[in-house]
Protein backbone atom coordinates (compact mmCIF):
# COMPACT_ATOMS: atom_id res chain seq x y z
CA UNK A 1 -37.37 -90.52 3.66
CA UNK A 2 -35.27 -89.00 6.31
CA UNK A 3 -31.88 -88.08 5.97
CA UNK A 4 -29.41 -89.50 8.77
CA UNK A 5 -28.69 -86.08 9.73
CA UNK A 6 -32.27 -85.69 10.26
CA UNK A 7 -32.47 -88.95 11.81
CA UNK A 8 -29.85 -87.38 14.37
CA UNK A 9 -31.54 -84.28 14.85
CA UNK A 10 -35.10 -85.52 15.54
CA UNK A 11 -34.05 -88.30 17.34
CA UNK A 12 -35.80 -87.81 20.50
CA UNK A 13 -39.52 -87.29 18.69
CA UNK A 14 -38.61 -90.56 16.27
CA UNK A 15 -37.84 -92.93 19.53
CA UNK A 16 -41.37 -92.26 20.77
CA UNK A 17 -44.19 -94.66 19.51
CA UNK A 18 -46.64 -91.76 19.37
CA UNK A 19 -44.76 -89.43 16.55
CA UNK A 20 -41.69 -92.14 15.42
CA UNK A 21 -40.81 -91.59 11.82
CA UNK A 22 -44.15 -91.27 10.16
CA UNK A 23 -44.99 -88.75 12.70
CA UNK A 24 -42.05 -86.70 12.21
CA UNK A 25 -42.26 -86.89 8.51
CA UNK A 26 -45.81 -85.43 9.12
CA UNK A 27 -44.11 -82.10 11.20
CA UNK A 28 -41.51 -81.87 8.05
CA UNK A 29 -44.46 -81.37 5.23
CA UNK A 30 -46.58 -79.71 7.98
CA UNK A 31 -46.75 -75.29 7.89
CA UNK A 32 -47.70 -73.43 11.05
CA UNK A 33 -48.70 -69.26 10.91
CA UNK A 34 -47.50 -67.75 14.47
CA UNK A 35 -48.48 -64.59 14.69
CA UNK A 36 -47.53 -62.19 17.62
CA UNK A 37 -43.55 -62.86 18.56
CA UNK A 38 -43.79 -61.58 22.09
CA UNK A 39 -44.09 -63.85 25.36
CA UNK A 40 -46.30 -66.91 23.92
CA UNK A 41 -44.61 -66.54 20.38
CA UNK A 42 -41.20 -66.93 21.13
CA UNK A 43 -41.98 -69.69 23.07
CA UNK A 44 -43.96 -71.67 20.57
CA UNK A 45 -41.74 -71.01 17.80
CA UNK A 46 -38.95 -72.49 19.17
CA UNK A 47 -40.09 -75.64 20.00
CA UNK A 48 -41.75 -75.65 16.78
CA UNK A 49 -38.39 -75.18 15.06
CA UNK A 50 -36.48 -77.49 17.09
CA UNK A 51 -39.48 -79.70 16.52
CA UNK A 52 -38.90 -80.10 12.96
CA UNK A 53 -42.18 -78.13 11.72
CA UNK A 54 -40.97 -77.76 8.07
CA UNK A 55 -42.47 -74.61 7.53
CA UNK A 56 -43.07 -71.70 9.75
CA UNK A 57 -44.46 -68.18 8.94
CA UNK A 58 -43.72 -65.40 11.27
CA UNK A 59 -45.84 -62.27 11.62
CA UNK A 60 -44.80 -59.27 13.93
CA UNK A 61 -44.92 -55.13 13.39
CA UNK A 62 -43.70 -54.74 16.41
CA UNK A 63 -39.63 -53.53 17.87
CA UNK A 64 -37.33 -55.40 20.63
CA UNK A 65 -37.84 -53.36 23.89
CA UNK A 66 -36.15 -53.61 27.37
CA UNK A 67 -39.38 -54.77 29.21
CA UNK A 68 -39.83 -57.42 26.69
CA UNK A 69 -36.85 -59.28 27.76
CA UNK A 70 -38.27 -60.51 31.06
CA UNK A 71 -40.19 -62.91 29.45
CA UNK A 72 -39.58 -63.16 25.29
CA UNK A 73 -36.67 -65.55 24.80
CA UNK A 74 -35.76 -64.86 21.49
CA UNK A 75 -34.21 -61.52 22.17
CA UNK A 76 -31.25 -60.10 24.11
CA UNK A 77 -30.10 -56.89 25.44
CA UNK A 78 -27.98 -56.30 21.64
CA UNK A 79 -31.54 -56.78 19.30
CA UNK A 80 -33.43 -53.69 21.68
CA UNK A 81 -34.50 -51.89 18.44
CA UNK A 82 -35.01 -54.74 15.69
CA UNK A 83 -37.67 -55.66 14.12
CA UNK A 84 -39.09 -58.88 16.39
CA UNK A 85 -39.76 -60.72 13.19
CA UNK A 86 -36.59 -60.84 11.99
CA UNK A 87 -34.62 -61.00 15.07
CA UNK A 88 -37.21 -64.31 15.58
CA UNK A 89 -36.45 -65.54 12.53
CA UNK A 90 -32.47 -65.20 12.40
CA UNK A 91 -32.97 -66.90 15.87
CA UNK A 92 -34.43 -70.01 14.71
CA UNK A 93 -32.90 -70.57 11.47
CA UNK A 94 -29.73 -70.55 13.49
CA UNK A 95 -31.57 -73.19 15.83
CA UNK A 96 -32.66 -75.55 12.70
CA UNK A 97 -31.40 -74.35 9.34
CA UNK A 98 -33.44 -77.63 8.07
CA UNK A 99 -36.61 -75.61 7.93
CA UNK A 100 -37.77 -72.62 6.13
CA UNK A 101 -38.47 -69.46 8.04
CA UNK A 102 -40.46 -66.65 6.91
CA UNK A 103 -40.34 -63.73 8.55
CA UNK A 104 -43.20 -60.95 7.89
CA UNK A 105 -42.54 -57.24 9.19
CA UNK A 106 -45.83 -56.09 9.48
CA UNK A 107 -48.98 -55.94 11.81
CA UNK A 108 -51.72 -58.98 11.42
CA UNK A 109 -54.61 -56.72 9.94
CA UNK A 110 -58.14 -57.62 7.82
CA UNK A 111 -56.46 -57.12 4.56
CA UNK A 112 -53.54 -59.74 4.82
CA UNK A 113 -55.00 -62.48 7.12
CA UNK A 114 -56.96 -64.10 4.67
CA UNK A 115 -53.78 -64.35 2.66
CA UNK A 116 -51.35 -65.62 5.59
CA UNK A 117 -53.67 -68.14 6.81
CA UNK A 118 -54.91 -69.26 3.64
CA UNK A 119 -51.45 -71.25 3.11
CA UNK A 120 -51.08 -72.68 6.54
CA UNK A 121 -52.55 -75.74 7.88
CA UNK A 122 -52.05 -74.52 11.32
CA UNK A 123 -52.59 -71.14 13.32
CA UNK A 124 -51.51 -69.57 16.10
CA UNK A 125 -52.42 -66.50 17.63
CA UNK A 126 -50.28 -65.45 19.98
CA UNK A 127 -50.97 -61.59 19.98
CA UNK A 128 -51.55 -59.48 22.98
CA UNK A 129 -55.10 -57.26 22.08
CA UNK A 130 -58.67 -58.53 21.68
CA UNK A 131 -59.50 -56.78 18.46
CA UNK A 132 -56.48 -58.57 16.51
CA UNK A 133 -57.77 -61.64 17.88
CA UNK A 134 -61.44 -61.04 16.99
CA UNK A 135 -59.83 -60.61 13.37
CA UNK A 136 -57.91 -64.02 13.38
CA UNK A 137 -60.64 -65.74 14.75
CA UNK A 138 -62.92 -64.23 12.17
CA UNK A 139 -60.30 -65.11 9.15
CA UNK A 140 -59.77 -68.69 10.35
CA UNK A 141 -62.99 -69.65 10.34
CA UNK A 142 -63.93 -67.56 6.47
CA UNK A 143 -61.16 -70.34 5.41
CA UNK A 144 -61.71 -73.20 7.98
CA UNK A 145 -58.40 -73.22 9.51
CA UNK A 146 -57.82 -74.39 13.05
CA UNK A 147 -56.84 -72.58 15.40
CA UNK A 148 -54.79 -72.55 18.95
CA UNK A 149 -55.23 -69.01 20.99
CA UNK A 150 -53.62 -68.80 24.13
CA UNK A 151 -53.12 -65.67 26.51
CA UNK A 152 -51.75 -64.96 29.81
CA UNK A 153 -51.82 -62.00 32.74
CA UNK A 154 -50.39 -62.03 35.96
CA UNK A 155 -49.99 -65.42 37.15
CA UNK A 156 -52.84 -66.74 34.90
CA UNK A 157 -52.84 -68.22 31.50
CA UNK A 158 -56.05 -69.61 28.67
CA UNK A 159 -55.63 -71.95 25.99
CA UNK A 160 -57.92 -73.14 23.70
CA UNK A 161 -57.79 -75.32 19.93
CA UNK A 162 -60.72 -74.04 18.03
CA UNK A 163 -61.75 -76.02 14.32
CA UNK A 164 -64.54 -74.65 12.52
CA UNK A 165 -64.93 -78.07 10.97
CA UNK A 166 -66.97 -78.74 14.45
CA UNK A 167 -69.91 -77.60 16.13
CA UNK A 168 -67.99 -75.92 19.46
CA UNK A 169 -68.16 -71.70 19.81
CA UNK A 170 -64.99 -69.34 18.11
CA UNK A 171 -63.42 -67.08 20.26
CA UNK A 172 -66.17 -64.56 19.38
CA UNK A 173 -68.53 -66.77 21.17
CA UNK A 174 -65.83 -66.74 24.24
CA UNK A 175 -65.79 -62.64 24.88
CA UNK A 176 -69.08 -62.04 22.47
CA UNK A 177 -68.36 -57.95 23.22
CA UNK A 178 -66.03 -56.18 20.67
CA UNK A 179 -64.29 -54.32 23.55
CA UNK A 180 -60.76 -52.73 23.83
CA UNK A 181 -58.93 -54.85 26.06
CA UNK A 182 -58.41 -52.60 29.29
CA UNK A 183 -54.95 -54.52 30.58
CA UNK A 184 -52.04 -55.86 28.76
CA UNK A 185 -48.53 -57.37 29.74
CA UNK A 186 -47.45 -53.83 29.52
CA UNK A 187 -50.02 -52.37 32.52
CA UNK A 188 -50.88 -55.04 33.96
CA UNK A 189 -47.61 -57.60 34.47
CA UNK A 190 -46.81 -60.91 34.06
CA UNK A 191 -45.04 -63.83 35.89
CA UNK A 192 -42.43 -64.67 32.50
CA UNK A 193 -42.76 -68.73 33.65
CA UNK A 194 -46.64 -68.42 32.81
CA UNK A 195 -46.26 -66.84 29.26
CA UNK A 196 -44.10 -69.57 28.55
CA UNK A 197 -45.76 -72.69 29.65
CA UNK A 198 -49.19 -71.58 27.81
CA UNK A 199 -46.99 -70.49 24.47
CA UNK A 200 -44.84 -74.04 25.27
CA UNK A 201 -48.68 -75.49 25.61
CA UNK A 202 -49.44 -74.26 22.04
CA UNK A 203 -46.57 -75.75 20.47
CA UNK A 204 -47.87 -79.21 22.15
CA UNK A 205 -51.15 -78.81 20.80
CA UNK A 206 -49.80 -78.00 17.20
CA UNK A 207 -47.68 -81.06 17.82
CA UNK A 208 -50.20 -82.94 18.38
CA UNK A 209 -52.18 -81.63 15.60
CA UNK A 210 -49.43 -81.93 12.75
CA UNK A 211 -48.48 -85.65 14.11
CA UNK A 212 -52.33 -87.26 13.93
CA UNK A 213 -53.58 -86.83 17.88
CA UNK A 214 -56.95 -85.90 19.02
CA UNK A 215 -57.34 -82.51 19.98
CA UNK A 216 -59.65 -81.32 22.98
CA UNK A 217 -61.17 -79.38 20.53
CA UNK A 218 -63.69 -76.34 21.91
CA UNK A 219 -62.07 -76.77 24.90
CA UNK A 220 -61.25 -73.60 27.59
CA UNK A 221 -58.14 -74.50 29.45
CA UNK A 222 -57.14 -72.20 32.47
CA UNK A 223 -53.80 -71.78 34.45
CA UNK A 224 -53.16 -70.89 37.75
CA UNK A 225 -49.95 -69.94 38.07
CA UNK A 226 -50.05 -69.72 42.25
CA UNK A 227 -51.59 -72.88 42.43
CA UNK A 228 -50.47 -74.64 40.11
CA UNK A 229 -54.07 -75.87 38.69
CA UNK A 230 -55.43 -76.34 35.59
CA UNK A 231 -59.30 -76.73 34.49
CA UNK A 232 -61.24 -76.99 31.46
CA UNK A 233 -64.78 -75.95 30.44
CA UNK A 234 -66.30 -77.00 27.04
CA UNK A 235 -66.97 -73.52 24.60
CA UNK A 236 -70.54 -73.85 23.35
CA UNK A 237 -71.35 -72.13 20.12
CA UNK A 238 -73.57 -69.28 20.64
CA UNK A 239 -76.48 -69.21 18.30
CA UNK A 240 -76.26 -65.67 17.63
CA UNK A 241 -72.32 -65.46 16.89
CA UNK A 242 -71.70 -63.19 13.94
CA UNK A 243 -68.47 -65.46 13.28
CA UNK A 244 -69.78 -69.56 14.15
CA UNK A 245 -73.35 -68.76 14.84
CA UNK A 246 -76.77 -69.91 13.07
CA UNK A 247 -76.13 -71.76 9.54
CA UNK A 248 -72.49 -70.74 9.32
CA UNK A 249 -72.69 -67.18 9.79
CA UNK A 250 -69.20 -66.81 8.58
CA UNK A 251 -69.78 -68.08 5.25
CA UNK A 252 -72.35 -64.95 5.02
């Protein structure tokens, strides 16, 4: 049962027929792992907040810079220094003290994963390097918990919902090479609009998720920032995947 001060507050997702008060009830009991609070994180956290997602869990190493500002919403000019978990997560329990914020000051490595995303329903990866990402990928599927990646460079975002419940390829099967990303935000640029609509695209998707609609599950999306296009190609799981591969190769 909702509280009329939650009634209030959600009152925009509870007057539409496709979340209402069931749905938003759903977002309330629902937890979500974010992991990387940079240009897709701070995004997707706060609209995940103001959502009403009961329970979010917060995972950065990383400091506040002055490049980061272009583009990571959470932070100002005053937090260049702090720790971007807890500057994240003072940020959104100020923007809905009606959820519970944890904030964890330390890098997303092999020997906590399995422990962070063991107690979500929900993950998001929203880091900025391939090898962290082979890692999430990896633990998700060890514990069979969906996944939404997204990334962005230049004027040119991905997304894509992964559930190792289904027969679709893991983000190993989508760069199969265990190769050190050769261009980041920080070399390579990016237009601060993009980062946001794919991390704003994540939150939609978890949305979704948490409030009982069909996911495009296995599903590439790509953005095209200059031209405004979008287009999808289906993720096929490759036979030989180390992670998704042959009879559940990540059960091995």
């Amino acid at each position: 049962m909702l509280s009329n001060e939650q009634l209030l507050r959600y009152s925009s997702n509870i007057l539409m027929k496709e979340i209402g008060e069931t749905g938003q009830q759903r977002l309330l009991k629902s937890h979500v792992l974010i992991i990387g609070l940079g240009g897709l994180g701070c995004p997707a956290s706060q609209y995940l907040a103001s959502s009403g997602v009961g329970q979010i869990t917060l995972v950065d190493h990383d400091t506040i810079s002055l490049s980061n500002l272009q583009r990571q919403t959470l932070y100002s000019s005053d937090g260049i220094g702090l720790s971007k978990a807890w500057q994240a997560g003072h940020s959104l329990s100020r923007l809905n003290p009606d959820i519970r914020i944890t904030a964890i000051e330390e890098k997303a490595y092999e020997g906590n994963l399995d422990a962070l995303a063991e107690q979500a329903d929900l993950v998001l990866d929203c880091t900025d390097n391939r090898e962290t990402r082979y890692l999430i990928n990896q633990s998700c599927y060890r514990l069979n918990t969906p996944l939404i990646s997204a990334a962005a460079r230049g004027f040119n975002g991905q997304l894509i919902a992964l559930n190792p419940g289904q027969s679709h390829g893991c983000y190993q099967c989508l760069y199969p090479d265990a190769v050190t990303e050769p261009l980041n935000c920080s070399n390579a640029g990016i237009a601060a609009p993009v980062v946001g609509i794919m991390g704003s695209s994540q939150a939609l998707l978890a949305i979704n998720y948490f409030t009982g609609h069909k996911l495009a599950w296995g599903y590439l999306q790509t953005f095209n920032g200059l031209s405004q296009n979008w287009q999808q190609l289906y993720l096929p799981r490759a036979a030989s995947c180390p992670v998704c591969g042959g009879q559940n190769a990540h059960s091995n």
